[in-house]
N, C-alpha and C. Protein backbone atom coordinates (compact mmCIF):
# COMPACT_ATOMS: atom_id res chain seq x y z
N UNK A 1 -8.21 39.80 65.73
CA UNK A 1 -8.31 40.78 64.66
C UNK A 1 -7.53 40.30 63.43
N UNK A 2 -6.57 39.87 63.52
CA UNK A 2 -5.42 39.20 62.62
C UNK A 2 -6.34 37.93 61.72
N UNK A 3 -7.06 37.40 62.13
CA UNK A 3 -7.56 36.45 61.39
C UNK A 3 -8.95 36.34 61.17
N UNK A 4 -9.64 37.27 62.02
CA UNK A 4 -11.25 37.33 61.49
C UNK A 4 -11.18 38.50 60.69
N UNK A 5 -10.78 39.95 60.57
CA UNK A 5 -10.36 40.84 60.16
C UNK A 5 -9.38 40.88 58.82
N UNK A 6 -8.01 40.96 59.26
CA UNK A 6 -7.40 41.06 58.47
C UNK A 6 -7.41 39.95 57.62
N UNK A 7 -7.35 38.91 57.86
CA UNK A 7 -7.53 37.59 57.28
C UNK A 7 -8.40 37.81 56.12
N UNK A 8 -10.09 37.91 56.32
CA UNK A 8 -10.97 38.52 55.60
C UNK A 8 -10.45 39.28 54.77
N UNK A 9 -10.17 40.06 54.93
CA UNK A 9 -9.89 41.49 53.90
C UNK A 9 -8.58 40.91 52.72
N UNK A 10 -7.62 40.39 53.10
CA UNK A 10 -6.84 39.56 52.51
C UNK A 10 -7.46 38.66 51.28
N UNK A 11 -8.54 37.88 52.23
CA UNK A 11 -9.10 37.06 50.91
C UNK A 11 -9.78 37.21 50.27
N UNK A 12 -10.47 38.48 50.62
CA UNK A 12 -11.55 39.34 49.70
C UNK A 12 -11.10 39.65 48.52
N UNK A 13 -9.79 40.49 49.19
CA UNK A 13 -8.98 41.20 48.15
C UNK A 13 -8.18 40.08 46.96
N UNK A 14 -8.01 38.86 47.38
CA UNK A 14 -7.62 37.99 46.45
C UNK A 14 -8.46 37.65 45.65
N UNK A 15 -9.85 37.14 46.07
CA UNK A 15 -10.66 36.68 45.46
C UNK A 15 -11.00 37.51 44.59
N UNK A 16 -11.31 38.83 44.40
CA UNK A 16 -11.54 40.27 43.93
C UNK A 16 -10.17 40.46 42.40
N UNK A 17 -8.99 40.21 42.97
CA UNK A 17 -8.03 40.16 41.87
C UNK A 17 -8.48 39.03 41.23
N UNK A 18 -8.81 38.01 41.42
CA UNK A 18 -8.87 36.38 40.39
C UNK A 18 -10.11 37.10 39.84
N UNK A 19 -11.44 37.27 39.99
CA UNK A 19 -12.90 37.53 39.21
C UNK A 19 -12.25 38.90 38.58
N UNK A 20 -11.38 39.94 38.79
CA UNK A 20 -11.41 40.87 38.20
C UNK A 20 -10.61 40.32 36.54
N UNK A 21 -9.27 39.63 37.32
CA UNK A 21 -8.42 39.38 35.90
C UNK A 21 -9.36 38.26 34.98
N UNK A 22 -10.28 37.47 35.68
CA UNK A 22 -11.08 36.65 34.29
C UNK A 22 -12.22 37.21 34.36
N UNK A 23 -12.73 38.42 34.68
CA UNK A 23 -13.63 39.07 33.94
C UNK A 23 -15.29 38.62 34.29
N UNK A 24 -14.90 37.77 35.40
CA UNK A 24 -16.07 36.99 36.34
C UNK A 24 -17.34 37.95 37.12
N UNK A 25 -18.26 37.72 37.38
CA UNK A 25 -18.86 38.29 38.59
C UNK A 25 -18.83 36.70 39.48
N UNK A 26 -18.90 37.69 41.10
CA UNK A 26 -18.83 36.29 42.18
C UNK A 26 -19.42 36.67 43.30
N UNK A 27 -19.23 36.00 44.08
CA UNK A 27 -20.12 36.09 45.56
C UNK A 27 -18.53 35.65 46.61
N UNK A 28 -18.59 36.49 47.70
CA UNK A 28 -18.11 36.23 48.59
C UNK A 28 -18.89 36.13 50.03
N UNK A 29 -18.70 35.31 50.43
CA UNK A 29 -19.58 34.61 52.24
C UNK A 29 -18.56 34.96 53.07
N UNK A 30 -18.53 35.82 54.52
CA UNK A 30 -17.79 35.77 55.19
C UNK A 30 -18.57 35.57 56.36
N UNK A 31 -18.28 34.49 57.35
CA UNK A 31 -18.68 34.50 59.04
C UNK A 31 -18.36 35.23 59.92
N UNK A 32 -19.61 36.45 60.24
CA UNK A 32 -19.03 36.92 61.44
C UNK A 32 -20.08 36.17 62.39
N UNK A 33 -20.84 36.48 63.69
CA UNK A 33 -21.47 36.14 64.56
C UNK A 33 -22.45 36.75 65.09
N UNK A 34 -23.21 36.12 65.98
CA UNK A 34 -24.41 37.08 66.69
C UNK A 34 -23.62 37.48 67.93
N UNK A 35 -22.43 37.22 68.29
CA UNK A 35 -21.92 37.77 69.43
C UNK A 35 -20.91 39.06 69.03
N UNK A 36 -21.68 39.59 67.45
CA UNK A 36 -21.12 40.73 66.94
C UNK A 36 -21.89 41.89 67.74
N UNK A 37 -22.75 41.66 67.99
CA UNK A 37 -24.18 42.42 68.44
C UNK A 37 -24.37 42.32 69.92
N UNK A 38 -23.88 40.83 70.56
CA UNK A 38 -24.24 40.74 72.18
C UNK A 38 -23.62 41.06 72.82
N UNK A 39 -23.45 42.05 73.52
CA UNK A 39 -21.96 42.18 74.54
C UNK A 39 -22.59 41.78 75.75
N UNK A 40 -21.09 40.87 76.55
CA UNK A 40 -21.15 39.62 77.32
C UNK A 40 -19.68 40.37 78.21
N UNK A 41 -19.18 39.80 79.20
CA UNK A 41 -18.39 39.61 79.86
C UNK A 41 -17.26 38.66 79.21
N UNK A 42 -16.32 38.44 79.12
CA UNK A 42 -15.08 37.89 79.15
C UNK A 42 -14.80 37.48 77.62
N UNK A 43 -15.39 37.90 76.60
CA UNK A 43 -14.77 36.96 75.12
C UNK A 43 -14.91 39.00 74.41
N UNK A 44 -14.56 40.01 74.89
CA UNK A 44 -14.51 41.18 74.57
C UNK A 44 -13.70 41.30 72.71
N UNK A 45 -12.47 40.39 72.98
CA UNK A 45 -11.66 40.05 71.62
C UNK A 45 -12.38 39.62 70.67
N UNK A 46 -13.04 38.04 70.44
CA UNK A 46 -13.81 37.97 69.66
C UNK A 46 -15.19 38.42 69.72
N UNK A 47 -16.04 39.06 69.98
CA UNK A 47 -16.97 39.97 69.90
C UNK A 47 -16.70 41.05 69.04
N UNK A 48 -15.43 41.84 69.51
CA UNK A 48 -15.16 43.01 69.01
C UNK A 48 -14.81 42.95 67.35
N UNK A 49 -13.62 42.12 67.17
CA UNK A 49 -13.14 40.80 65.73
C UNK A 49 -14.57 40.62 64.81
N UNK A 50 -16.18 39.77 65.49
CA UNK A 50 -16.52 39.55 64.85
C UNK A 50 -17.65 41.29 64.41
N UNK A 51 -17.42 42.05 65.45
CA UNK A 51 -18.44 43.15 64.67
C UNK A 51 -17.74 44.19 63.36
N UNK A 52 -16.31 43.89 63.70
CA UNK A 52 -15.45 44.09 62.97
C UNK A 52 -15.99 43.75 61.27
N UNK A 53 -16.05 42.74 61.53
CA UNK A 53 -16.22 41.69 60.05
C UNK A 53 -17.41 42.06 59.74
N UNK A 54 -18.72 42.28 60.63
CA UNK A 54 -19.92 42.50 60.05
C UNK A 54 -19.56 43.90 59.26
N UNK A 55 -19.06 44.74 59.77
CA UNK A 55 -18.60 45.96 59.02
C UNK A 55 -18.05 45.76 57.41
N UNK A 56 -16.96 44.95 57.55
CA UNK A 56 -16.30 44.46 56.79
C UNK A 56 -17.16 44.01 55.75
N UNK A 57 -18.44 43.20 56.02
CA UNK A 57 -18.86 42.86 55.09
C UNK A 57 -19.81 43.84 54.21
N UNK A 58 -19.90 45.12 54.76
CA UNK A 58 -20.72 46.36 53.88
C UNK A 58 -19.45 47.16 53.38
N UNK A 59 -18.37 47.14 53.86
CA UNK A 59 -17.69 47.60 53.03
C UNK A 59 -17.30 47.28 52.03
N UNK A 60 -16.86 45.75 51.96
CA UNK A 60 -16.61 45.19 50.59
C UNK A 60 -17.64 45.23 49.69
N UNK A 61 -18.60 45.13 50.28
CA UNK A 61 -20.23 44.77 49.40
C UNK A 61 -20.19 46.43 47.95
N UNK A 62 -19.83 47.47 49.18
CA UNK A 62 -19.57 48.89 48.54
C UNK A 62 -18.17 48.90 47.31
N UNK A 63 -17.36 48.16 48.52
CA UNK A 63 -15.99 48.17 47.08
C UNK A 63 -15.80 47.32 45.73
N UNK A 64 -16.86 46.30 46.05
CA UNK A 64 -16.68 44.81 44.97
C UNK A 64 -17.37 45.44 44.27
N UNK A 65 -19.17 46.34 44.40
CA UNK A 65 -19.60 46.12 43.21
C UNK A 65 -19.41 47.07 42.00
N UNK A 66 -19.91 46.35 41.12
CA UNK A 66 -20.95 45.44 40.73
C UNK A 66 -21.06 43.74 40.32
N UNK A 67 -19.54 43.71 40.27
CA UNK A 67 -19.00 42.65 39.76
C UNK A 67 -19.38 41.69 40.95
N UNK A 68 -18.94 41.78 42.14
CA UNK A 68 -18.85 40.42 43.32
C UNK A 68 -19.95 41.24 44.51
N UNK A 69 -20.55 40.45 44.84
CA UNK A 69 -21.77 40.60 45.96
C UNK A 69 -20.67 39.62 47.02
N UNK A 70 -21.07 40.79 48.30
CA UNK A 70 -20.27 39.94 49.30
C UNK A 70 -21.41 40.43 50.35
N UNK A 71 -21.48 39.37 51.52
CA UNK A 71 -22.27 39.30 52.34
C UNK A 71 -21.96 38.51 53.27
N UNK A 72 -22.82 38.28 54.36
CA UNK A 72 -22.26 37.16 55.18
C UNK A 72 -23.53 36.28 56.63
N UNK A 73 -22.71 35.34 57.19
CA UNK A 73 -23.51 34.56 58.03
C UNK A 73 -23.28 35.37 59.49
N UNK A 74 -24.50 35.15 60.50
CA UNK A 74 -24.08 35.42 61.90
C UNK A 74 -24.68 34.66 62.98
N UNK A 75 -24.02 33.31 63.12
CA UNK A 75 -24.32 32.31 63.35
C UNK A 75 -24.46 32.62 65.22
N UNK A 76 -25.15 31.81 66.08
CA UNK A 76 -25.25 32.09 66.99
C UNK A 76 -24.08 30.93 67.59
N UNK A 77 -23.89 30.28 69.46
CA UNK A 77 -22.96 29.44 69.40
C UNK A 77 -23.33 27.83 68.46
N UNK A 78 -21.91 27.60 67.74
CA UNK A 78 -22.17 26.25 67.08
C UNK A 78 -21.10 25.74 67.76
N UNK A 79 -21.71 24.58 68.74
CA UNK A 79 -20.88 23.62 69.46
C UNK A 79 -20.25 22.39 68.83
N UNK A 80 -20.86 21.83 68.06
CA UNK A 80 -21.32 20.53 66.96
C UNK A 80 -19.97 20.42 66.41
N UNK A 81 -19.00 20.21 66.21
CA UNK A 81 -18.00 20.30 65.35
C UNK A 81 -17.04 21.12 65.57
N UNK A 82 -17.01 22.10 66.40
CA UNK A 82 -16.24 23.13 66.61
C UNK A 82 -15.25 22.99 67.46
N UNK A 83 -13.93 23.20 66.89
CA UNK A 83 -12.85 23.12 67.73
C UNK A 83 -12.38 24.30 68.62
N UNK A 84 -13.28 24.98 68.83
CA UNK A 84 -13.52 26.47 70.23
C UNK A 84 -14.15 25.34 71.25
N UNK A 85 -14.52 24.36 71.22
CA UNK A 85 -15.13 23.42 72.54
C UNK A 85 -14.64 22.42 72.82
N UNK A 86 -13.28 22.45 73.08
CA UNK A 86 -12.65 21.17 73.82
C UNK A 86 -12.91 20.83 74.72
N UNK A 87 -12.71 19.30 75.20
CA UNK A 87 -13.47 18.83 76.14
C UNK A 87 -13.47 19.98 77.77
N UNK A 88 -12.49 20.01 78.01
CA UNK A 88 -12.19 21.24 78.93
C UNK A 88 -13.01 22.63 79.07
N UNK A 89 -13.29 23.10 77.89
CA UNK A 89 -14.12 24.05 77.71
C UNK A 89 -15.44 23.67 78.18
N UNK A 90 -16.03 22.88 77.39
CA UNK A 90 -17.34 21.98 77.64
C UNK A 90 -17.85 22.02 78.90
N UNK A 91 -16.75 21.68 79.78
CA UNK A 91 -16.73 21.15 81.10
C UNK A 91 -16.81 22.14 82.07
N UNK A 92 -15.89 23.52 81.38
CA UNK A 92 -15.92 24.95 82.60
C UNK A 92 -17.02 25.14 82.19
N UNK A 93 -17.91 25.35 80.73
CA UNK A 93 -19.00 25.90 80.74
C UNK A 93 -20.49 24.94 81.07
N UNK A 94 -20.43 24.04 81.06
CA UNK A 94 -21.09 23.21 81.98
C UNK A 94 -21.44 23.43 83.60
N UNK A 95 -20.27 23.57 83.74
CA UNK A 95 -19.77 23.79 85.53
C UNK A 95 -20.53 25.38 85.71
N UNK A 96 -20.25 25.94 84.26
CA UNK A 96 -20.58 27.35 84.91
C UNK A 96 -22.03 27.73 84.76
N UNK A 97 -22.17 26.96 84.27
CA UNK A 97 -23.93 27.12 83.98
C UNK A 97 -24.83 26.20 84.62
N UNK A 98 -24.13 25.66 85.71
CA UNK A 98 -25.15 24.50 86.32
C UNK A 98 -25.98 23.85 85.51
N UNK A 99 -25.19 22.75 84.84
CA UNK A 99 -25.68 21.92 83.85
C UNK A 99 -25.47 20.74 84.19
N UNK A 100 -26.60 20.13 84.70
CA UNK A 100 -26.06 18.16 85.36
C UNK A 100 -25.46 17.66 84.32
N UNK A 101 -23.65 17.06 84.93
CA UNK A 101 -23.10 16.34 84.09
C UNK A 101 -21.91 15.45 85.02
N UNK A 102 -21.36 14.42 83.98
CA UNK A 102 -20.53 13.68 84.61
C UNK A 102 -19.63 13.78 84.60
N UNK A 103 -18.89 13.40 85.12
CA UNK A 103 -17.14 13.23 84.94
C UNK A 103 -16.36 12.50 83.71
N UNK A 104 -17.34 11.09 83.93
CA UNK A 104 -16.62 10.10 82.74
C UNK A 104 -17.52 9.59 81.44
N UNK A 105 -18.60 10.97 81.33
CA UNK A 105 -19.95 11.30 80.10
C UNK A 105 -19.10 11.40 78.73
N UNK A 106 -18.99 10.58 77.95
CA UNK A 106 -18.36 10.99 76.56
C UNK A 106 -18.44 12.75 76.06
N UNK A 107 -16.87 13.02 75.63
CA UNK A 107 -17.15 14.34 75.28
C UNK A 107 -18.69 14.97 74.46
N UNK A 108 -18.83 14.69 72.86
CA UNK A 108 -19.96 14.31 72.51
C UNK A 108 -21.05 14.25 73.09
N UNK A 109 -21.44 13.79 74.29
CA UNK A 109 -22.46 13.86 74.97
C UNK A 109 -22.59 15.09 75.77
N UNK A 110 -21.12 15.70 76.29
CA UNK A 110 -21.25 16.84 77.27
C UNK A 110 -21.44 18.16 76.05
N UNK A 111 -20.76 18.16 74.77
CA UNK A 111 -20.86 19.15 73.97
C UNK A 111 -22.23 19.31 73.96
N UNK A 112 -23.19 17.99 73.50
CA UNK A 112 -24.83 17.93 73.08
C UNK A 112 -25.67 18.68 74.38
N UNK A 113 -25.01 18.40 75.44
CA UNK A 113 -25.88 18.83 76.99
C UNK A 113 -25.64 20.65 76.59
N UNK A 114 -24.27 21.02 76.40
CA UNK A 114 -23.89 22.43 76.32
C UNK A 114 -24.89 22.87 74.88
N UNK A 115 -25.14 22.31 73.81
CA UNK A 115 -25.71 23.08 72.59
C UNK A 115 -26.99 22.76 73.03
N UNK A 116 -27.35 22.23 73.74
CA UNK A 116 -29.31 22.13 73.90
C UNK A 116 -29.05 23.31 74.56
N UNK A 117 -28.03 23.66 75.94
CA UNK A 117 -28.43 24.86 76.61
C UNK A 117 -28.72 26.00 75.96
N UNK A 118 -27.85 25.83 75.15
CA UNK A 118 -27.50 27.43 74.00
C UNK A 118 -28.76 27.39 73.09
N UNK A 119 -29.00 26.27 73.09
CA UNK A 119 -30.78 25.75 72.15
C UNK A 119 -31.93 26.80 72.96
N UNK A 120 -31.65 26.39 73.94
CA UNK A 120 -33.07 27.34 75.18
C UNK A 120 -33.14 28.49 74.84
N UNK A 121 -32.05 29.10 74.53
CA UNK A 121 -31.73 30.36 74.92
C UNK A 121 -32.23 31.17 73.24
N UNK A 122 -32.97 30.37 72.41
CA UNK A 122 -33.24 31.04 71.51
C UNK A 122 -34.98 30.48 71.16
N UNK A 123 -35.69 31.16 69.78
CA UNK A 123 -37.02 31.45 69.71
C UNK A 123 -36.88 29.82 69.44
N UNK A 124 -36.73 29.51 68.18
CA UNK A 124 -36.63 27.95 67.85
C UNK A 124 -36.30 26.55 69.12
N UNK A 125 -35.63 26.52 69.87
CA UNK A 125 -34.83 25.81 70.74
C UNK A 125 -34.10 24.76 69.67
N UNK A 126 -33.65 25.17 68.81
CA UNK A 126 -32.46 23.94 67.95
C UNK A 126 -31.63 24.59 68.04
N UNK A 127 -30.27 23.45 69.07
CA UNK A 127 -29.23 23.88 68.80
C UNK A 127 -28.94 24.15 66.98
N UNK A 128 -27.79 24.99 67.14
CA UNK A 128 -26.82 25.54 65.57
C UNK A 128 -26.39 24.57 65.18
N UNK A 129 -26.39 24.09 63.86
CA UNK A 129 -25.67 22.91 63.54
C UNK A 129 -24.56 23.21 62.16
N UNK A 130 -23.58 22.68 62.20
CA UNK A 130 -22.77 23.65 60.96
C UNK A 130 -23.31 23.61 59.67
N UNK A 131 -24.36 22.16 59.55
CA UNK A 131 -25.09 22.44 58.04
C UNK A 131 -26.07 23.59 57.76
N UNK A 132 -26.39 24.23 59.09
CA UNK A 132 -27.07 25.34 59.35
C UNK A 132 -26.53 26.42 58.53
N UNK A 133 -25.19 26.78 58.85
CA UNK A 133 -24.58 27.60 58.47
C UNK A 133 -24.05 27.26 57.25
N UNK A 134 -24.27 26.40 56.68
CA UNK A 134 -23.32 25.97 55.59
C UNK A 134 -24.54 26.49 54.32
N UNK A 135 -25.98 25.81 54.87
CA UNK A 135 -27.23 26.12 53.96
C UNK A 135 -26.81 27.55 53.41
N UNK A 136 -27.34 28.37 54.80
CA UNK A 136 -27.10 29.86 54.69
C UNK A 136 -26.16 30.50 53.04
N UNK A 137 -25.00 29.73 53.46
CA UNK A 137 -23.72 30.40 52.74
C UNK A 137 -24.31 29.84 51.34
N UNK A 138 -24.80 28.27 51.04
CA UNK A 138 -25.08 28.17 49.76
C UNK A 138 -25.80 29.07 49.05
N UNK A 139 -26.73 29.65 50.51
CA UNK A 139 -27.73 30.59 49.46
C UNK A 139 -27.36 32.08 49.13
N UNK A 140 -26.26 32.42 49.95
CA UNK A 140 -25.94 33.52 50.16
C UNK A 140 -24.53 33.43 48.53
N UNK A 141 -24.37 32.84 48.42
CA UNK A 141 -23.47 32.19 47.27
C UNK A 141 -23.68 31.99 45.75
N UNK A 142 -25.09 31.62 45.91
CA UNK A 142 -25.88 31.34 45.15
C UNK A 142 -26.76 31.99 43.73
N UNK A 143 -27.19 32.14 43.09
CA UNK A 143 -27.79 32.98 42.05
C UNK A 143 -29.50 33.22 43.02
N UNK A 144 -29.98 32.67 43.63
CA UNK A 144 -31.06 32.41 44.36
C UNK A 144 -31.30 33.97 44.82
N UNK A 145 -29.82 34.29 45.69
CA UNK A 145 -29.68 36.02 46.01
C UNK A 145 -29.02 36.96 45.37
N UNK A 146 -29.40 36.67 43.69
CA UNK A 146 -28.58 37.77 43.21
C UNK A 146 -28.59 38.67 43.66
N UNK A 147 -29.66 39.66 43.79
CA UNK A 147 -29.74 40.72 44.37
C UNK A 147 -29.70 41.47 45.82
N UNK A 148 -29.02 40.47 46.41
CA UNK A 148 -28.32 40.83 47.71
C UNK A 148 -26.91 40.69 47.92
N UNK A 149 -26.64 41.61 48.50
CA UNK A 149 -25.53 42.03 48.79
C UNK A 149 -25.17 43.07 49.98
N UNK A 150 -23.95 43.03 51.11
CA UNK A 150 -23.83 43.65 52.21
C UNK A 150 -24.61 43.48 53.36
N UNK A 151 -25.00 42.36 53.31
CA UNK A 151 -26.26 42.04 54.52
C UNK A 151 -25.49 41.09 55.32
N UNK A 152 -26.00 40.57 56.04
CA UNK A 152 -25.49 39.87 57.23
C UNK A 152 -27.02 38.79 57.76
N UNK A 153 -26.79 37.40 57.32
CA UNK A 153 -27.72 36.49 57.56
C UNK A 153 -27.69 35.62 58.85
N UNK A 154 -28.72 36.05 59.96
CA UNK A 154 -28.95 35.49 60.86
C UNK A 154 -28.77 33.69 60.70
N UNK A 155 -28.38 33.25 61.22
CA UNK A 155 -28.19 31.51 61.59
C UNK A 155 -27.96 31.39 63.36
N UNK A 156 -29.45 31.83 63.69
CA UNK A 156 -29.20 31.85 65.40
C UNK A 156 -30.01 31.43 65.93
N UNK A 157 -31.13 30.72 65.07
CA UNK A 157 -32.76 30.41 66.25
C UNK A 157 -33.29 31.45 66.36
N UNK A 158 -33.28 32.37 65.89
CA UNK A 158 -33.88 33.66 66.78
C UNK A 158 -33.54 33.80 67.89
N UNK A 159 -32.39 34.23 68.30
CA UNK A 159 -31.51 34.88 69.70
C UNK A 159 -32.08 36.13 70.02
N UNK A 160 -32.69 36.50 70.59
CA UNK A 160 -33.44 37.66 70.93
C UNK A 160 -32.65 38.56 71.12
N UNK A 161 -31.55 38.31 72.09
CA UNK A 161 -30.68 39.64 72.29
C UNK A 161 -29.82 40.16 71.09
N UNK A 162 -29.75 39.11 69.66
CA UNK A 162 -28.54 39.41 68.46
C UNK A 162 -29.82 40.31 68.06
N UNK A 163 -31.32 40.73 67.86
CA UNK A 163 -32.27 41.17 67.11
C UNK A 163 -31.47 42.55 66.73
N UNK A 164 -31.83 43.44 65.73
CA UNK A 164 -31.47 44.64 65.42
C UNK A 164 -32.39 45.47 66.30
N UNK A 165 -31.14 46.73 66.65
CA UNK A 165 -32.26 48.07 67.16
C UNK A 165 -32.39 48.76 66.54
């Protein structure tokens, strides 16, 4: 909560003082997740953190304007780069998902075995890749969406279970 949450709101609120004192309009991007929406067994903290933030991001959207459009990404798992998947991790969730793997398989290779899985599990089958999410934010950033604001942009493959009800 301290850092997807409060963290957020912190830099909102900074960013919000700098465009207010030079008289700017701006865009703010914040990441919450599709595991804002999935409830799962055992990651209850960040789940809860990131639906938090999806909130977060219609509230600011309400408090910034007209001046700053804030919105955000809800990326499904991104293994690729991410330091939430140390080799260790990789390896319990490998193990736990009955995923053929080796012992002495370069990390890199066991992360790629874990993001194809997470690949299946959506409409597209491409694993998340962080330029994925990075696109997103350019556009969400961008003059492209002026006219959006308070939304929350899927970056998941189409995860069936993140869909809205």
């Amino acid at each position: 909560m301290d850092i997807n949450v409060t963290g957020n709101h912190l830099l909102a609120s900074e960013a919000e003082g700098i465009y207010s004192a030079q008289k700017l309009s701006g865009s703010i991007v914040l990441t919450s997740s599709a595991n804002a929406v999935v409830s799962k067994t055992g990651s209850e903290a960040y789940d809860v953190s990131k639906a938090a933030v999806s909130h977060l991001v219609r509230e600011l959207a309400i408090a910034l304007a007209p001046r700053v459009r804030v919105n955000g990404i809800s990326p499904a798992t991104v293994v690729k780069g991410s330091t939430m998947f140390p080799r260790e991790r990789v390896l319990a969730s490998l193990a736990k998902y009955k995923i053929a793997h080796g012992p002495d398989e370069p990390t890199e290779e066991l992360r790629n075995k874990l993001a194809r899985f997470y690949a299946q599990r959506t409409l597209t089958h491409e694993p998340i890749d962080p330029l994925d999410c990075a696109e997103a934010i350019l556009f969400l950033a961008s003059e492209r969406s002026r006219c959006t604001t308070g939304h929350l942009f899927p970056v998941d493959g189409g995860l069936t279970e993140a869909f809205l009800r």
